[in-house]
C-alpha atoms as a PDB file:
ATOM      1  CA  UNK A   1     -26.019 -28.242 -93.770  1.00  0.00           C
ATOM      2  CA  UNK A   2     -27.058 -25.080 -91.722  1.00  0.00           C
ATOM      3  CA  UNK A   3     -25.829 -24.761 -88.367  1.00  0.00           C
ATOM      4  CA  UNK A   4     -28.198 -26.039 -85.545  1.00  0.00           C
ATOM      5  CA  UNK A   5     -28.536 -27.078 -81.491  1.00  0.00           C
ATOM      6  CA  UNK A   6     -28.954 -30.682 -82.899  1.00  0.00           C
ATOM      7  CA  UNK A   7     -25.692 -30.292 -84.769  1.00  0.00           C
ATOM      8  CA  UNK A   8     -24.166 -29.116 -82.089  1.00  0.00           C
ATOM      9  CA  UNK A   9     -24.926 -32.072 -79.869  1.00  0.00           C
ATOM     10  CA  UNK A  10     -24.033 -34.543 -82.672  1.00  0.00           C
ATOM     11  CA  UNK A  11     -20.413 -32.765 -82.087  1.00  0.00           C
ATOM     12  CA  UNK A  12     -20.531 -33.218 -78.790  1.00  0.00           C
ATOM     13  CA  UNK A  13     -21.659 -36.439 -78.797  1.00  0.00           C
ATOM     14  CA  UNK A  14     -19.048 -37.604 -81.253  1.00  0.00           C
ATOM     15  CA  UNK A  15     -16.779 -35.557 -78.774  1.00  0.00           C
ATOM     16  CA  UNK A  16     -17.453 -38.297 -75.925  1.00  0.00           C
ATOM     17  CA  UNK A  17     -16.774 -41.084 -78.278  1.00  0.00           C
ATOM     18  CA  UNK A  18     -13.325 -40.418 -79.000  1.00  0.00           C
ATOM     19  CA  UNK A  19     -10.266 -41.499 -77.133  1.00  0.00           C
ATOM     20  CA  UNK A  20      -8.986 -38.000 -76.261  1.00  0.00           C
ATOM     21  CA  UNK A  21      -7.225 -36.961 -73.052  1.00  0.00           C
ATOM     22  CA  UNK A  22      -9.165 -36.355 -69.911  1.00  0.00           C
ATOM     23  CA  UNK A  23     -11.970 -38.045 -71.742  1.00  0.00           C
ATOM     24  CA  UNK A  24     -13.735 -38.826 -68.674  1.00  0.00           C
ATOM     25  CA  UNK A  25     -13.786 -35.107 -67.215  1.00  0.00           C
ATOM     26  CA  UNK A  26     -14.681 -33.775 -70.720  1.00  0.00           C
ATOM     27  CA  UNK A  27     -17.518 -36.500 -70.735  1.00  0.00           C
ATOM     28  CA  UNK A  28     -18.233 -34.986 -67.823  1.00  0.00           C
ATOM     29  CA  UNK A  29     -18.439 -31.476 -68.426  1.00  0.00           C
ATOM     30  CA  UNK A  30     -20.570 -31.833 -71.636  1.00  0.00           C
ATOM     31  CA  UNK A  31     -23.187 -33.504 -69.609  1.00  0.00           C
ATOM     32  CA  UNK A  32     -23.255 -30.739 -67.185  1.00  0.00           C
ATOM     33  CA  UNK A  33     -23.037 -27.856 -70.080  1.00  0.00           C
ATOM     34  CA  UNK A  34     -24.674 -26.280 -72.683  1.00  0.00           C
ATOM     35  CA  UNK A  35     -24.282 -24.665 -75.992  1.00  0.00           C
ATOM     36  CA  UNK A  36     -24.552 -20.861 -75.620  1.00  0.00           C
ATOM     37  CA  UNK A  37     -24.080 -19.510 -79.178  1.00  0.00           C
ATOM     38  CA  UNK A  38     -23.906 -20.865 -82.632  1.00  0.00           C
ATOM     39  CA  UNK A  39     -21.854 -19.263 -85.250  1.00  0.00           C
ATOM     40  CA  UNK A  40     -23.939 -19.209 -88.878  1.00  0.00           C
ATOM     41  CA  UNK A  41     -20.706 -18.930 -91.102  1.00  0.00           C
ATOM     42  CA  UNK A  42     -21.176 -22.297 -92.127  1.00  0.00           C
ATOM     43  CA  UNK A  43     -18.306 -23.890 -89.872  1.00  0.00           C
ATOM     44  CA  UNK A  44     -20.231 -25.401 -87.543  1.00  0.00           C
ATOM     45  CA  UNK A  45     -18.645 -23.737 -84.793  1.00  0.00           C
ATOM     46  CA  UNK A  46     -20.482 -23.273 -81.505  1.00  0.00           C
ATOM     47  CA  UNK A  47     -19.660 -21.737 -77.687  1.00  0.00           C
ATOM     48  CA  UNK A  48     -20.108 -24.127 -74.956  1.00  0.00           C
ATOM     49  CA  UNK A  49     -20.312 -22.768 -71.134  1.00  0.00           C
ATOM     50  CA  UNK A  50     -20.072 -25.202 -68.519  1.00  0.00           C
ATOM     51  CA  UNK A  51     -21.531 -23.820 -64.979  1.00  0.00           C
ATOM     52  CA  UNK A  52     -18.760 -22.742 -62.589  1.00  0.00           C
ATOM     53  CA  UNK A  53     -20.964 -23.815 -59.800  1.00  0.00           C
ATOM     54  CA  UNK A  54     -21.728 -27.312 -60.639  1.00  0.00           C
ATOM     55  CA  UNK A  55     -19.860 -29.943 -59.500  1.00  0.00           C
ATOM     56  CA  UNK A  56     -17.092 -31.139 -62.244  1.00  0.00           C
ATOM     57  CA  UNK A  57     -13.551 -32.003 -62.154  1.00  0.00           C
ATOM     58  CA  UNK A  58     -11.641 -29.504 -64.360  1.00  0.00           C
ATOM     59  CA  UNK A  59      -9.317 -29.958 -67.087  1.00  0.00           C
ATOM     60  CA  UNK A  60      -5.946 -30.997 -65.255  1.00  0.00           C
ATOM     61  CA  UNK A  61      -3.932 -28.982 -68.118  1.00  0.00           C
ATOM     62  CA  UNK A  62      -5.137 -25.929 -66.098  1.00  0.00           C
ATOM     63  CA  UNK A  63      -3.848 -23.819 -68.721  1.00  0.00           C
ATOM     64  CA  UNK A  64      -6.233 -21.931 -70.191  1.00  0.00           C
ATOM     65  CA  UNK A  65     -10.008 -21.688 -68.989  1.00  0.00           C
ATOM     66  CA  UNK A  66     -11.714 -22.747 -72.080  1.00  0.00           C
ATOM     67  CA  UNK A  67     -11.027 -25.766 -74.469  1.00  0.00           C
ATOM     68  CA  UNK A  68     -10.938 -25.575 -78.397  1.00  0.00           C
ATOM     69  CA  UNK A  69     -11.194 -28.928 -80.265  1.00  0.00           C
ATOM     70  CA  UNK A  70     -10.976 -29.656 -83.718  1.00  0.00           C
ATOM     71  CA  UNK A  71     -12.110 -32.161 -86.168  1.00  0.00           C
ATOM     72  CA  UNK A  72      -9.719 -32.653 -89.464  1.00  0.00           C
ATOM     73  CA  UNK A  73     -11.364 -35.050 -91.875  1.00  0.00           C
ATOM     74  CA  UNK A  74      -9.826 -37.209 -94.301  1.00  0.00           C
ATOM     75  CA  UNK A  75     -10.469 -36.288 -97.847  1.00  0.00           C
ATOM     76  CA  UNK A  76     -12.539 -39.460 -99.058  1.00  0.00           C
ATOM     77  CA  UNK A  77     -14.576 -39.827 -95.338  1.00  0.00           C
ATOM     78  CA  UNK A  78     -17.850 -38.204 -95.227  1.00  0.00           C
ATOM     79  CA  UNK A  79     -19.199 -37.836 -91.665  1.00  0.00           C
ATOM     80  CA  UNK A  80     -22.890 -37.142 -91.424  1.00  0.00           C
ATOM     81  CA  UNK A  81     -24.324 -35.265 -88.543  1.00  0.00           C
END
């Protein structure tokens, strides 16, 4: 399936489902964001800028100023977005 803003948001959305840490800011920050770029190698991948002037708590790991998640799928689960 081609890359795509609605794909995207599935990700995200999927994102704010899962017990992660600092699920609530990241919740957060999504709602307040948006996707900026989409890459079209076929990995789904996208950029995601979140305002620096809206009101959201930041990540407390403070250790970098963007965020890189990944999504490792067993072999025999398909996951359709």
């Amino acid at each position: 399936m081609p890359n795509s803003l609605n794909a995207a948001k599935a990700w995200l959305d999927l994102v704010k489902e899962q017990q992660i840490p600092e699920r609530e800011i990241v919740s957060e920050q999504i709602s307040v964001g948006s996707v900026v770029a989409l890459c079209d190698c076929g990995c789904h991948g996208f950029d995601f800028h979140v305002p620096r002037n809206k009101l959201v708590r930041p990540l407390e790991s403070k250790s970098m100023p963007f965020c890189e998640l990944g999504v490792d799928l067993l072999a025999d689960l398909t996951l359709s977005i």
